[in-house]
PDB file of N, CA and C in Angstrom:
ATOM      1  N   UNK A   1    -156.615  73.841 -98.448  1.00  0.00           N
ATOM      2  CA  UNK A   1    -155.175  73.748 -98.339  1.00  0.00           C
ATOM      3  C   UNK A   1    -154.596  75.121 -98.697  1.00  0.00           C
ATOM      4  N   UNK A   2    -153.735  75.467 -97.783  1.00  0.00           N
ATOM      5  CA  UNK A   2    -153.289  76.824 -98.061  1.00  0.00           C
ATOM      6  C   UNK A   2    -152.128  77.023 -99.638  1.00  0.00           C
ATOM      7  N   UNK A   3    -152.486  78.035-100.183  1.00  0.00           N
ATOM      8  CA  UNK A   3    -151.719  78.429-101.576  1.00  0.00           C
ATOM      9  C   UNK A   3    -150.407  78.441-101.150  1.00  0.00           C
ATOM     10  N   UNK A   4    -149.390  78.523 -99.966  1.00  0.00           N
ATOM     11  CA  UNK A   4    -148.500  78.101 -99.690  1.00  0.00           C
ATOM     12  C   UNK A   4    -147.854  76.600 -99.976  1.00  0.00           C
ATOM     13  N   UNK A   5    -148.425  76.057 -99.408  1.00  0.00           N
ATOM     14  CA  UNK A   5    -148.093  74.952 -99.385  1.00  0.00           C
ATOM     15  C   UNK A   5    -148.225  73.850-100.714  1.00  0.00           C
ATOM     16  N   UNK A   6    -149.017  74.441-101.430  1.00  0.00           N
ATOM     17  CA  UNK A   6    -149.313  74.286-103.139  1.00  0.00           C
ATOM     18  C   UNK A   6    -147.875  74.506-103.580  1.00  0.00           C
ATOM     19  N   UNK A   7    -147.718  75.673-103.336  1.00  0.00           N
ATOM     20  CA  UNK A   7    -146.581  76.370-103.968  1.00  0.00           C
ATOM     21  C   UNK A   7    -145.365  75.504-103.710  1.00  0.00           C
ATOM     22  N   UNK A   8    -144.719  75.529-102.177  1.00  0.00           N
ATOM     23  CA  UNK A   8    -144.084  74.605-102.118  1.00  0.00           C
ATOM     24  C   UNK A   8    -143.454  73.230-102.569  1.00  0.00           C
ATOM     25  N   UNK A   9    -144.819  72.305-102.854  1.00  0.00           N
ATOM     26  CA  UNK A   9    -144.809  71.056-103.073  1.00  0.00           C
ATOM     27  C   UNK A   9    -144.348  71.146-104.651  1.00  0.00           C
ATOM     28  N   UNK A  10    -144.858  72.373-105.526  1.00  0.00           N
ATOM     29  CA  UNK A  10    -144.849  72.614-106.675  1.00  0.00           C
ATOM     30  C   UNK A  10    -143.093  72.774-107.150  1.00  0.00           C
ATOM     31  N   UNK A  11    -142.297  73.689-106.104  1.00  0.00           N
ATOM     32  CA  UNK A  11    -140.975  74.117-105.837  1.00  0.00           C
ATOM     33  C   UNK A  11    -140.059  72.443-105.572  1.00  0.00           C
ATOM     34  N   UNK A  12    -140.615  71.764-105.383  1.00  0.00           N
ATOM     35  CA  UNK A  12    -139.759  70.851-104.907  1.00  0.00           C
ATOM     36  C   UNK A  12    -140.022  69.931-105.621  1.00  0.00           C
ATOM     37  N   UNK A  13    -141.124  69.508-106.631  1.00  0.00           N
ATOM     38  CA  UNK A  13    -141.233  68.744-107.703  1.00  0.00           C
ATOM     39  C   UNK A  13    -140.423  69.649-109.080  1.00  0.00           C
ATOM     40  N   UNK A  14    -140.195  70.652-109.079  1.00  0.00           N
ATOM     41  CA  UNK A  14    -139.311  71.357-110.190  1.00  0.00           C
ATOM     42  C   UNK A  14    -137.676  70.585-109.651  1.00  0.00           C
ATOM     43  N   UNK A  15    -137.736  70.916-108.702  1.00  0.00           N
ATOM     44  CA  UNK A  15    -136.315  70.909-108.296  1.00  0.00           C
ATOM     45  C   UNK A  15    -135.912  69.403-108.441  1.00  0.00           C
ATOM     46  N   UNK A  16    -136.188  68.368-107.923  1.00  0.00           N
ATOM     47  CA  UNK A  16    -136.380  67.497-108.110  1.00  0.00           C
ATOM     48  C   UNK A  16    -136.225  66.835-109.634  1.00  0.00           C
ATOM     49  N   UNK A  17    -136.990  67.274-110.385  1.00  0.00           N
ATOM     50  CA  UNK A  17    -137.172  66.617-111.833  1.00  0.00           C
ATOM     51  C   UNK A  17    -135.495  67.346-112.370  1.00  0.00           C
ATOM     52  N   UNK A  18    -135.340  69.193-112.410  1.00  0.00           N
ATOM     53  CA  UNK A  18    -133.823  69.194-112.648  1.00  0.00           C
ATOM     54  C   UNK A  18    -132.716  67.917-112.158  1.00  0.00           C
ATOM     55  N   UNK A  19    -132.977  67.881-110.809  1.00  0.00           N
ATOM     56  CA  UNK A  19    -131.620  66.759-110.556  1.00  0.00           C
ATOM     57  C   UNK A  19    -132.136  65.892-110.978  1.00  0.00           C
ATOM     58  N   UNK A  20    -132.869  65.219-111.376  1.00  0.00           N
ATOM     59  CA  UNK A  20    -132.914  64.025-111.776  1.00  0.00           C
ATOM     60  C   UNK A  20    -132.609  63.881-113.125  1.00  0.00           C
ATOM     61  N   UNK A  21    -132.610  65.046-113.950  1.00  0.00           N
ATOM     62  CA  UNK A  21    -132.101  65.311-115.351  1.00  0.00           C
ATOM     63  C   UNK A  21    -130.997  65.500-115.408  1.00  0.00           C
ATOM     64  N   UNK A  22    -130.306  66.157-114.705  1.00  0.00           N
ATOM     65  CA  UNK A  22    -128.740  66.129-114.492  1.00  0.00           C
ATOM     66  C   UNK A  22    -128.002  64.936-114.232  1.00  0.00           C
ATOM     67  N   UNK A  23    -128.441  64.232-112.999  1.00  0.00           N
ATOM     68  CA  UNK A  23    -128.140  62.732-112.699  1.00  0.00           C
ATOM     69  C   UNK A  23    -128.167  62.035-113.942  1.00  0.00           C
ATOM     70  N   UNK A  24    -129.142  61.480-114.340  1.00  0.00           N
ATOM     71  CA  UNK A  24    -129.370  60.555-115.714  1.00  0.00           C
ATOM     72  C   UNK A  24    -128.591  60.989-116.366  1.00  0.00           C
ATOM     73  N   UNK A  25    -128.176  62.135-116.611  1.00  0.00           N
ATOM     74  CA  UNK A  25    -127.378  62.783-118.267  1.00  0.00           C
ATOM     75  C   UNK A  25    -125.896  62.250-117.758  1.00  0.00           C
ATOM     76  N   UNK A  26    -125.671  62.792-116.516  1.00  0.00           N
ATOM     77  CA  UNK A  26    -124.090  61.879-116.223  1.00  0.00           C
ATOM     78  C   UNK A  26    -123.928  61.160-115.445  1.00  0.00           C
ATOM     79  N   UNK A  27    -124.682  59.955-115.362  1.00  0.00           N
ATOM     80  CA  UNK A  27    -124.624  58.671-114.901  1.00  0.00           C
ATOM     81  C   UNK A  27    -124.991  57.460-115.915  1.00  0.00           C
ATOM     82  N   UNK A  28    -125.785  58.245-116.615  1.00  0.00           N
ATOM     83  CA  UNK A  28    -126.421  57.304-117.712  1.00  0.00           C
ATOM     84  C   UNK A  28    -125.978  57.536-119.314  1.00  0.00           C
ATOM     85  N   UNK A  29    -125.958  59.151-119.451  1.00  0.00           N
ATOM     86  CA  UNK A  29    -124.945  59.273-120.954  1.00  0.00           C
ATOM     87  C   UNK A  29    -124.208  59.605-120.879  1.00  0.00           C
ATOM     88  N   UNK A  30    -123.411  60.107-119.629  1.00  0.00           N
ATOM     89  CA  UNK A  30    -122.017  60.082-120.081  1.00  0.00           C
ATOM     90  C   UNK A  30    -121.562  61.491-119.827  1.00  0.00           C
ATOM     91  N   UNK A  31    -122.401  62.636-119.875  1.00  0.00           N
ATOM     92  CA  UNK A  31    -122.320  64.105-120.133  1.00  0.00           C
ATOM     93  C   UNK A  31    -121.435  64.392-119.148  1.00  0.00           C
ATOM     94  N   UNK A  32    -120.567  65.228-119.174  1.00  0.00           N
ATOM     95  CA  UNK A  32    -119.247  65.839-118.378  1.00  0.00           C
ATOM     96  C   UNK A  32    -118.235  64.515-117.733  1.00  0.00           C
ATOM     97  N   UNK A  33    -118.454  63.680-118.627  1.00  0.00           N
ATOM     98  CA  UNK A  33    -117.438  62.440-117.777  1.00  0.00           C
ATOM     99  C   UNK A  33    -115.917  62.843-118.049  1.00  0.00           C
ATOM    100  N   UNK A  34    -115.037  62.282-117.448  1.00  0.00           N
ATOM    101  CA  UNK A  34    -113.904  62.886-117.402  1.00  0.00           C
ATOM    102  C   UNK A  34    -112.739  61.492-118.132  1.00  0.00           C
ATOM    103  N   UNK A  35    -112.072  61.496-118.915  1.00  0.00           N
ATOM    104  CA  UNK A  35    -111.527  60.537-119.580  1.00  0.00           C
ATOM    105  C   UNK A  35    -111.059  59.466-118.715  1.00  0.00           C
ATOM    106  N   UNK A  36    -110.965  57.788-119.000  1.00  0.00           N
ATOM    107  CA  UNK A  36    -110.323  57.048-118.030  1.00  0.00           C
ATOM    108  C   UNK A  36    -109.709  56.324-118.795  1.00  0.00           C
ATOM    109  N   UNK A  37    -108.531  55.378-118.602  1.00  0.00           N
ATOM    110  CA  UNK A  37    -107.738  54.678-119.114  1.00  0.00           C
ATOM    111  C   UNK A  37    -107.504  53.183-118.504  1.00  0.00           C
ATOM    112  N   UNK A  38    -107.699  52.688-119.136  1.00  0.00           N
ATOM    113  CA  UNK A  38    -107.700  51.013-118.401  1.00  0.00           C
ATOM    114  C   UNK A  38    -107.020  49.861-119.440  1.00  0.00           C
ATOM    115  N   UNK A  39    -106.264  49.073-118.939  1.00  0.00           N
ATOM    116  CA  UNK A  39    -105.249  48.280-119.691  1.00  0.00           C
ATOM    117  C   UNK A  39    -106.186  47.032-119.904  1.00  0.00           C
ATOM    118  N   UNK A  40    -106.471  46.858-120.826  1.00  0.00           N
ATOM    119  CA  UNK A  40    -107.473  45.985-121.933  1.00  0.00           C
ATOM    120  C   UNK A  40    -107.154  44.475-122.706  1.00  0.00           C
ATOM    121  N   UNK A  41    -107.677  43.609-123.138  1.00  0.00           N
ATOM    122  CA  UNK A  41    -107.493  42.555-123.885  1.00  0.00           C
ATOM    123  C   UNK A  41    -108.905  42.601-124.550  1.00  0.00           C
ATOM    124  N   UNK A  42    -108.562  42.655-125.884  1.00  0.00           N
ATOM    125  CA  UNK A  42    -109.936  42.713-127.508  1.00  0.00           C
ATOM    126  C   UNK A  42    -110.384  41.352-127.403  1.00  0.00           C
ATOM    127  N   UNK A  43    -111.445  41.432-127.073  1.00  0.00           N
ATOM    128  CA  UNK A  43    -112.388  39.710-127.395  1.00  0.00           C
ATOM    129  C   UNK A  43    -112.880  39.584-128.461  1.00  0.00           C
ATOM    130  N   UNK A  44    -113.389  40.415-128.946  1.00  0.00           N
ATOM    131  CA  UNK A  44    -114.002  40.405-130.229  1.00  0.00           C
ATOM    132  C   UNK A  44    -114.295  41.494-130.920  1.00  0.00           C
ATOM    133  N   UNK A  45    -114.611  42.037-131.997  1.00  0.00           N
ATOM    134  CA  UNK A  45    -114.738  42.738-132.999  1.00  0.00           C
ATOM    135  C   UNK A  45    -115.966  42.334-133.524  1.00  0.00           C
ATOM    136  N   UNK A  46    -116.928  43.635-134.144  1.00  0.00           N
ATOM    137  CA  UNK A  46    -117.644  42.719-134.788  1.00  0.00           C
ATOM    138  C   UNK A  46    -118.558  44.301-136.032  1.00  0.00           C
ATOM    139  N   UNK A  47    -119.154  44.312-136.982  1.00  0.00           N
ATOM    140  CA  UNK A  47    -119.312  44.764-138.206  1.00  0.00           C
ATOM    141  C   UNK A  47    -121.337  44.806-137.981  1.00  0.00           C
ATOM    142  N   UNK A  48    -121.913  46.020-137.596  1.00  0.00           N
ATOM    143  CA  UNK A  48    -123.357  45.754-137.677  1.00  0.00           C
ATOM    144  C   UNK A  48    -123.878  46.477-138.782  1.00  0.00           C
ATOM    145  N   UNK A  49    -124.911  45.753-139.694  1.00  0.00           N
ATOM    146  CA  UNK A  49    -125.554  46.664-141.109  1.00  0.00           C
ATOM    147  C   UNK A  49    -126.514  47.338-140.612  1.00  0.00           C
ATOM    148  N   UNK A  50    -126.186  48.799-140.643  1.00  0.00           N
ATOM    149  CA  UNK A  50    -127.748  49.237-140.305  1.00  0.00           C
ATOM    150  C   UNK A  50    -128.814  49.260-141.611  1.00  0.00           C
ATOM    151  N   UNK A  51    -129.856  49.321-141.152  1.00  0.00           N
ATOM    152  CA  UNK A  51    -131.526  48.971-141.908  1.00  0.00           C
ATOM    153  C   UNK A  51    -131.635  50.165-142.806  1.00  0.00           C
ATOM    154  N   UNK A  52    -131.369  51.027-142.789  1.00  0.00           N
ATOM    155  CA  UNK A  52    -131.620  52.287-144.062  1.00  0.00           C
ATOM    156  C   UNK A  52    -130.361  53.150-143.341  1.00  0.00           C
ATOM    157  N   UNK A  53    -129.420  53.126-143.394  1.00  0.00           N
ATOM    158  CA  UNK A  53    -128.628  54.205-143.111  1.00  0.00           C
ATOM    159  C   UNK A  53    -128.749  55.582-143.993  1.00  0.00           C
ATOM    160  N   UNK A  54    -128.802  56.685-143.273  1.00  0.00           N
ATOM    161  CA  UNK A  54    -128.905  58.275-144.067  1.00  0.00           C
ATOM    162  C   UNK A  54    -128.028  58.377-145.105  1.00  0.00           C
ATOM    163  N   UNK A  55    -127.974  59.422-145.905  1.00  0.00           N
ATOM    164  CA  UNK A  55    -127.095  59.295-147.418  1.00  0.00           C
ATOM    165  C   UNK A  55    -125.905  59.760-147.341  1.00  0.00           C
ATOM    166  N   UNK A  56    -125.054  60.565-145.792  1.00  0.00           N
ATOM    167  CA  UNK A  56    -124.198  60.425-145.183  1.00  0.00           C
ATOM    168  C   UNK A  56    -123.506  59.679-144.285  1.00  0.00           C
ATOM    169  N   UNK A  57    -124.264  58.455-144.149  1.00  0.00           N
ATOM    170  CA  UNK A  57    -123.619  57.506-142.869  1.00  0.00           C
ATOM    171  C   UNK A  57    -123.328  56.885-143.838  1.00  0.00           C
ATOM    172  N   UNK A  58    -122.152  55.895-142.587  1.00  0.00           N
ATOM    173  CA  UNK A  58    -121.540  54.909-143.039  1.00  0.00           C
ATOM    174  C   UNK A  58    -122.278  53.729-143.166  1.00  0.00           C
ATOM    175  N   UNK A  59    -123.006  52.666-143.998  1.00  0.00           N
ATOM    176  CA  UNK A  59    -123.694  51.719-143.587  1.00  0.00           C
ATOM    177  C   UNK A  59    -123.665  50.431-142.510  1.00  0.00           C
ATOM    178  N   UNK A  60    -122.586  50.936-141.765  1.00  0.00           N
ATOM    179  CA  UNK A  60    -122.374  49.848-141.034  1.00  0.00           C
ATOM    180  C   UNK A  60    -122.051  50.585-139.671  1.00  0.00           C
ATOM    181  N   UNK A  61    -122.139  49.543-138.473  1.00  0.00           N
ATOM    182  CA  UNK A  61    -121.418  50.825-137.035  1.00  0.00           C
ATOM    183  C   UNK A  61    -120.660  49.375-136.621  1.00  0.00           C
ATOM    184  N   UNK A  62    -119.317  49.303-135.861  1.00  0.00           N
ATOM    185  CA  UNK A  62    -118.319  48.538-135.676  1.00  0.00           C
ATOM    186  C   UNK A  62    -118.213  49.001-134.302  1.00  0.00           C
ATOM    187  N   UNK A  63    -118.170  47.283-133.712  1.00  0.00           N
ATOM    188  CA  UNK A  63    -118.023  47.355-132.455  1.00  0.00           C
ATOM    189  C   UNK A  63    -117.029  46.315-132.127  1.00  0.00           C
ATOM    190  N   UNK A  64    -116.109  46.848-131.001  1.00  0.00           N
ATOM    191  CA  UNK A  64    -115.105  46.071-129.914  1.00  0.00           C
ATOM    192  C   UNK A  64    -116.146  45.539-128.670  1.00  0.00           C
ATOM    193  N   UNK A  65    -115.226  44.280-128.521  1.00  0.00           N
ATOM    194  CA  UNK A  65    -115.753  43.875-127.445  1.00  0.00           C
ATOM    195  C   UNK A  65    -114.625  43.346-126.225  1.00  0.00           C
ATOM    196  N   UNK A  66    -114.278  43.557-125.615  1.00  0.00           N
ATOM    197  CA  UNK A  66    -112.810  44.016-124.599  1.00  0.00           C
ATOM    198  C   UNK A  66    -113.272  43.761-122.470  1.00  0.00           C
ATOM    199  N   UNK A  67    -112.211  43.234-122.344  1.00  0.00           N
ATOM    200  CA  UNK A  67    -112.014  42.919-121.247  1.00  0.00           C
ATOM    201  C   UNK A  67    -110.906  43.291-120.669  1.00  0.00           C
ATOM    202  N   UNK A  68    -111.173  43.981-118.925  1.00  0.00           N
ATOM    203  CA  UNK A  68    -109.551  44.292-118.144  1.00  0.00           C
ATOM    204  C   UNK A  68    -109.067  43.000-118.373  1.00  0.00           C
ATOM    205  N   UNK A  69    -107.410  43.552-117.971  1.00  0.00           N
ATOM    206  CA  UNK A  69    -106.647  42.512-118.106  1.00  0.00           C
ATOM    207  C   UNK A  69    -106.867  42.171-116.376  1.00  0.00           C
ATOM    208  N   UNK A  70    -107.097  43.599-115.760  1.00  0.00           N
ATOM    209  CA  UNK A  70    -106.833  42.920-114.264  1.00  0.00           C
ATOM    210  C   UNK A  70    -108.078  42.749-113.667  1.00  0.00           C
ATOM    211  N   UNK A  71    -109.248  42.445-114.735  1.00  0.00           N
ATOM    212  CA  UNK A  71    -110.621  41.904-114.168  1.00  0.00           C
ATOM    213  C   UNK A  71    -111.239  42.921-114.050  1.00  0.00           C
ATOM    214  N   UNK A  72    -112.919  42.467-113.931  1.00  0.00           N
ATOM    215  CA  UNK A  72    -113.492  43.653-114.310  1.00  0.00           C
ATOM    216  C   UNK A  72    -114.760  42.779-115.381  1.00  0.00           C
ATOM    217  N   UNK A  73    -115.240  43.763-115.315  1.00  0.00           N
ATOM    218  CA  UNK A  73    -116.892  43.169-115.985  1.00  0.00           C
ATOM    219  C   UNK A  73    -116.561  43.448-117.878  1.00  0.00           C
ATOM    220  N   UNK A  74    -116.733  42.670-118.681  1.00  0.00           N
ATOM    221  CA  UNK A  74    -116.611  42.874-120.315  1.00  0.00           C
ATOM    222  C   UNK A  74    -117.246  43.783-120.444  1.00  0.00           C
ATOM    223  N   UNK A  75    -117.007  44.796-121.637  1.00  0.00           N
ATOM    224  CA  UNK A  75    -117.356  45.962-121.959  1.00  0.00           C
ATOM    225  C   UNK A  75    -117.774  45.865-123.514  1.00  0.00           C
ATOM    226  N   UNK A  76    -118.400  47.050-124.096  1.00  0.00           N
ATOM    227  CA  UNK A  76    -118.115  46.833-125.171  1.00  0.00           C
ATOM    228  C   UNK A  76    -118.437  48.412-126.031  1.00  0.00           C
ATOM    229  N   UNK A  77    -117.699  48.947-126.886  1.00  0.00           N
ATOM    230  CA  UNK A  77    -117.842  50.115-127.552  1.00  0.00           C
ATOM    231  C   UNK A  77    -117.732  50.011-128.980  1.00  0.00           C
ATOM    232  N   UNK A  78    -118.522  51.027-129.480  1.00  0.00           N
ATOM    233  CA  UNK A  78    -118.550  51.498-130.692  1.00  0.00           C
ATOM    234  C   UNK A  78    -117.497  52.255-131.296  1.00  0.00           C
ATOM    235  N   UNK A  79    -116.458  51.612-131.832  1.00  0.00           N
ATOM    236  CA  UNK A  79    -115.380  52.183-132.736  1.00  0.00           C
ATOM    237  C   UNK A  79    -115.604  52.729-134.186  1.00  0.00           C
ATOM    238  N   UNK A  80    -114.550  53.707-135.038  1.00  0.00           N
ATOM    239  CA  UNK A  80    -114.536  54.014-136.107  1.00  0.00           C
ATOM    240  C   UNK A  80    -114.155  52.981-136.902  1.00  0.00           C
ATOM    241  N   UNK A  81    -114.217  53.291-138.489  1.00  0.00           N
ATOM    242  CA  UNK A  81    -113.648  51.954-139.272  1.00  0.00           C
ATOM    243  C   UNK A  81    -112.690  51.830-139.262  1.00  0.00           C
ATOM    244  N   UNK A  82    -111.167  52.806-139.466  1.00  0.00           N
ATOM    245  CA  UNK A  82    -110.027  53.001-139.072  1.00  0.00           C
ATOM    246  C   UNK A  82    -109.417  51.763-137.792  1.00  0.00           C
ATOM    247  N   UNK A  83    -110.163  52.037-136.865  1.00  0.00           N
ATOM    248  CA  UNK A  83    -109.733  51.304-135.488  1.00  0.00           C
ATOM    249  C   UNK A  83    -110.074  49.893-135.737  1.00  0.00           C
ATOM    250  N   UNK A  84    -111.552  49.945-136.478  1.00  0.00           N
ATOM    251  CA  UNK A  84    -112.270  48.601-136.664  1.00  0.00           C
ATOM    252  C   UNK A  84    -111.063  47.696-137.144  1.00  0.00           C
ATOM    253  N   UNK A  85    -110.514  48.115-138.378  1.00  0.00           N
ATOM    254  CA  UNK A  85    -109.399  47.266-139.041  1.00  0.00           C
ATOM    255  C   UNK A  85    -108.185  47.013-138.368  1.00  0.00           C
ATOM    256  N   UNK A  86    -107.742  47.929-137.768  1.00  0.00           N
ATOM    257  CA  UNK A  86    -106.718  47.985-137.147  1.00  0.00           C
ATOM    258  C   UNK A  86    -106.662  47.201-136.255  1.00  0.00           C
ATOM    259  N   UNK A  87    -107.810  46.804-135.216  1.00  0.00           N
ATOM    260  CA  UNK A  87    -107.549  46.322-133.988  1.00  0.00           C
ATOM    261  C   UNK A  87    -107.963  44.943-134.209  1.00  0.00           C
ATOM    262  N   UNK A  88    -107.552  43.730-133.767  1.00  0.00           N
ATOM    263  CA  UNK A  88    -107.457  42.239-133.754  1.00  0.00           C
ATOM    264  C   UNK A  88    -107.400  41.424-132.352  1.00  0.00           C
ATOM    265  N   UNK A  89    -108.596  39.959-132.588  1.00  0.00           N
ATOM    266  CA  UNK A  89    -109.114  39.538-131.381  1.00  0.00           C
ATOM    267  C   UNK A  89    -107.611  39.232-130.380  1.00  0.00           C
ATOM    268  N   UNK A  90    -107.708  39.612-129.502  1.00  0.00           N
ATOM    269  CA  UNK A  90    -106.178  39.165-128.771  1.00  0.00           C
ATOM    270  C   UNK A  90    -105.400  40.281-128.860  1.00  0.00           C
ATOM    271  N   UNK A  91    -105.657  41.415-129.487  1.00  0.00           N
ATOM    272  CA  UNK A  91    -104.625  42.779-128.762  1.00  0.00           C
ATOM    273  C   UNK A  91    -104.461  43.335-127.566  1.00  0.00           C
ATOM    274  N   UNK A  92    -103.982  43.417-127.093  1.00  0.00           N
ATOM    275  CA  UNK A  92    -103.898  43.881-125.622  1.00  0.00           C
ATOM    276  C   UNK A  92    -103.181  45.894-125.991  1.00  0.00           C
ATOM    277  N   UNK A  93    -103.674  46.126-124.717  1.00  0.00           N
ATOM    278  CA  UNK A  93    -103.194  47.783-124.898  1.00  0.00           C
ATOM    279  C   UNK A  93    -104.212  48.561-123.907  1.00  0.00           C
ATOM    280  N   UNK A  94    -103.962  49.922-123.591  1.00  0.00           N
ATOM    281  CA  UNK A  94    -104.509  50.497-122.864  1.00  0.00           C
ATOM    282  C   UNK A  94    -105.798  51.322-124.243  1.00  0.00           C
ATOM    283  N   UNK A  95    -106.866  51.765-123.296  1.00  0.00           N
ATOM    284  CA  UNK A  95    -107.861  51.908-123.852  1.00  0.00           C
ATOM    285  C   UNK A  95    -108.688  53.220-123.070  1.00  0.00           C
ATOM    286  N   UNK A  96    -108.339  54.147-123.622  1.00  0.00           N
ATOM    287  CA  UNK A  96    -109.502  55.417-123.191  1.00  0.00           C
ATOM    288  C   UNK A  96    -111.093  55.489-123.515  1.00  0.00           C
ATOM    289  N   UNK A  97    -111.540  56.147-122.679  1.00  0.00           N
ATOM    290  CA  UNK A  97    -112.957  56.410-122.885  1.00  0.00           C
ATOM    291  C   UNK A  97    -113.268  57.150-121.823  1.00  0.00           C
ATOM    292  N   UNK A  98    -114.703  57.782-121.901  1.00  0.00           N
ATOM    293  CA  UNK A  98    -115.540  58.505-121.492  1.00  0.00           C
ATOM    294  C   UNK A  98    -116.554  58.579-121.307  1.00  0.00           C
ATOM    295  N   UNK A  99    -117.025  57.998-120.049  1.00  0.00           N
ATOM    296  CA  UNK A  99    -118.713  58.055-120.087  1.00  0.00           C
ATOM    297  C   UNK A  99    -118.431  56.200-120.872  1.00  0.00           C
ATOM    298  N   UNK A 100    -119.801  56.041-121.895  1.00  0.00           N
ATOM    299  CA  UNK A 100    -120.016  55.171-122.735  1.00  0.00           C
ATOM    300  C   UNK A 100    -118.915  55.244-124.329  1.00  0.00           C
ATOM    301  N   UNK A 101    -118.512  56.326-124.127  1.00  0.00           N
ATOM    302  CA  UNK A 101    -117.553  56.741-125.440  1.00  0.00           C
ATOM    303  C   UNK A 101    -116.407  56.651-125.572  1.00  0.00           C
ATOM    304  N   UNK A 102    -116.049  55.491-126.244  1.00  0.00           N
ATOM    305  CA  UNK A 102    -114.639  55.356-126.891  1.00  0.00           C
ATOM    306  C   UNK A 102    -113.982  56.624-127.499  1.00  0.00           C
ATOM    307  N   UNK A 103    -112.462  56.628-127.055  1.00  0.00           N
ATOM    308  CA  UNK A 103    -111.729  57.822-127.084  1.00  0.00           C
ATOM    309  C   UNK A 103    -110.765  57.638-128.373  1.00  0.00           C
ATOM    310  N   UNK A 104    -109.960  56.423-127.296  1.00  0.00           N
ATOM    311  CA  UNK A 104    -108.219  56.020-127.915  1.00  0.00           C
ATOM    312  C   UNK A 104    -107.769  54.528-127.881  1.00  0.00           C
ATOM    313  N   UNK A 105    -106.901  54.085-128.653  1.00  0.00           N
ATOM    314  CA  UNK A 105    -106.117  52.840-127.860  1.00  0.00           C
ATOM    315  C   UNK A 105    -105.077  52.796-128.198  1.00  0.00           C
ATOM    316  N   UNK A 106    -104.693  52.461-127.521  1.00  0.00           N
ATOM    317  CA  UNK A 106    -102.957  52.697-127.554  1.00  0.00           C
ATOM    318  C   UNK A 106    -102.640  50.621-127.386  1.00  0.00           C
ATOM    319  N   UNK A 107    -101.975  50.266-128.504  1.00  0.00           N
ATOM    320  CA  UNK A 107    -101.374  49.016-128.563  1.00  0.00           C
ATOM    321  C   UNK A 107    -100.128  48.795-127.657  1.00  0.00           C
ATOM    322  N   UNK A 108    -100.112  47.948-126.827  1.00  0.00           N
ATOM    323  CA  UNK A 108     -98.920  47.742-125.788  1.00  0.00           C
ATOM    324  C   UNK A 108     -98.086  47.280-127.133  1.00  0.00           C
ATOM    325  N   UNK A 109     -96.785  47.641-126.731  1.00  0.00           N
ATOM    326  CA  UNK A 109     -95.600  47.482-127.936  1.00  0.00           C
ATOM    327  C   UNK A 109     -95.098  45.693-127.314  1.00  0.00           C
ATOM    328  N   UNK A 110     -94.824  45.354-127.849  1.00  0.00           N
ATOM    329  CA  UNK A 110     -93.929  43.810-127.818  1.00  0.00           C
ATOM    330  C   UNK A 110     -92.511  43.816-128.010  1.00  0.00           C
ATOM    331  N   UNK A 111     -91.824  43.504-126.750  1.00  0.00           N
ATOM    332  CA  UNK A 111     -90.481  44.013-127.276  1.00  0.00           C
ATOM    333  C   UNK A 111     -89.530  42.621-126.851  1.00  0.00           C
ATOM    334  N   UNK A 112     -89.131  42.152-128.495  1.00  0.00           N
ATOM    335  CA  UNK A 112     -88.266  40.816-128.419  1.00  0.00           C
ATOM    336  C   UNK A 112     -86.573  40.371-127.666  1.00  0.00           C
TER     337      UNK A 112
END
């Protein structure tokens, strides 16, 4: 087999494995995603203990669990504790993120 054609096949399995590392990184984590905003209803909340947390973490990671209002598949993200408290099953409001990463939420105001 000619050293050409070695070479080649070699050129196009490099190339190849790059896009496919690029793909995965922003399709799958999220990398260069661009912020989106979608009007939300909170299903649930919920408080997980992690098993040895480091001597800087928080021992716990807090998660929302949220649905469009105008349909759409349930979601669910990892919030700060701040938000954790703040936010309650049945809030409605718009909701940023990125990729897999919770941004913002903004509480729709109620006006009597």
């Amino acid at each position: 087999m000619p050293i050409s054609l070695i070479l080649l096949m070699l050129a196009l399995a490099v190339v190849a494995g790059v896009y496919f590392v690029f793909t995965f990184q922003k399709h799958s984590l999220g990398h260069g995603a661009e912020d989106r905003a979608i009007d939300i209803r909170i299903l649930d909340k919920q408080a997980v203990s992690l098993p040895s947390p480091d001597q800087h973490q928080d021992p716990e990671e807090y998660w929302i669990y949220v649905e469009p209002i105008s349909g759409g598949p349930k979601r669910e993200f990892q919030v700060g504790i701040h938000y954790y408290h703040a936010l309650q099953p049945g809030d409605c409001g718009t909701l940023t993120y990125r990729g897999a990463d919770f941004v913002h939420f903004a509480k729709l105001q109620r006006i009597n």
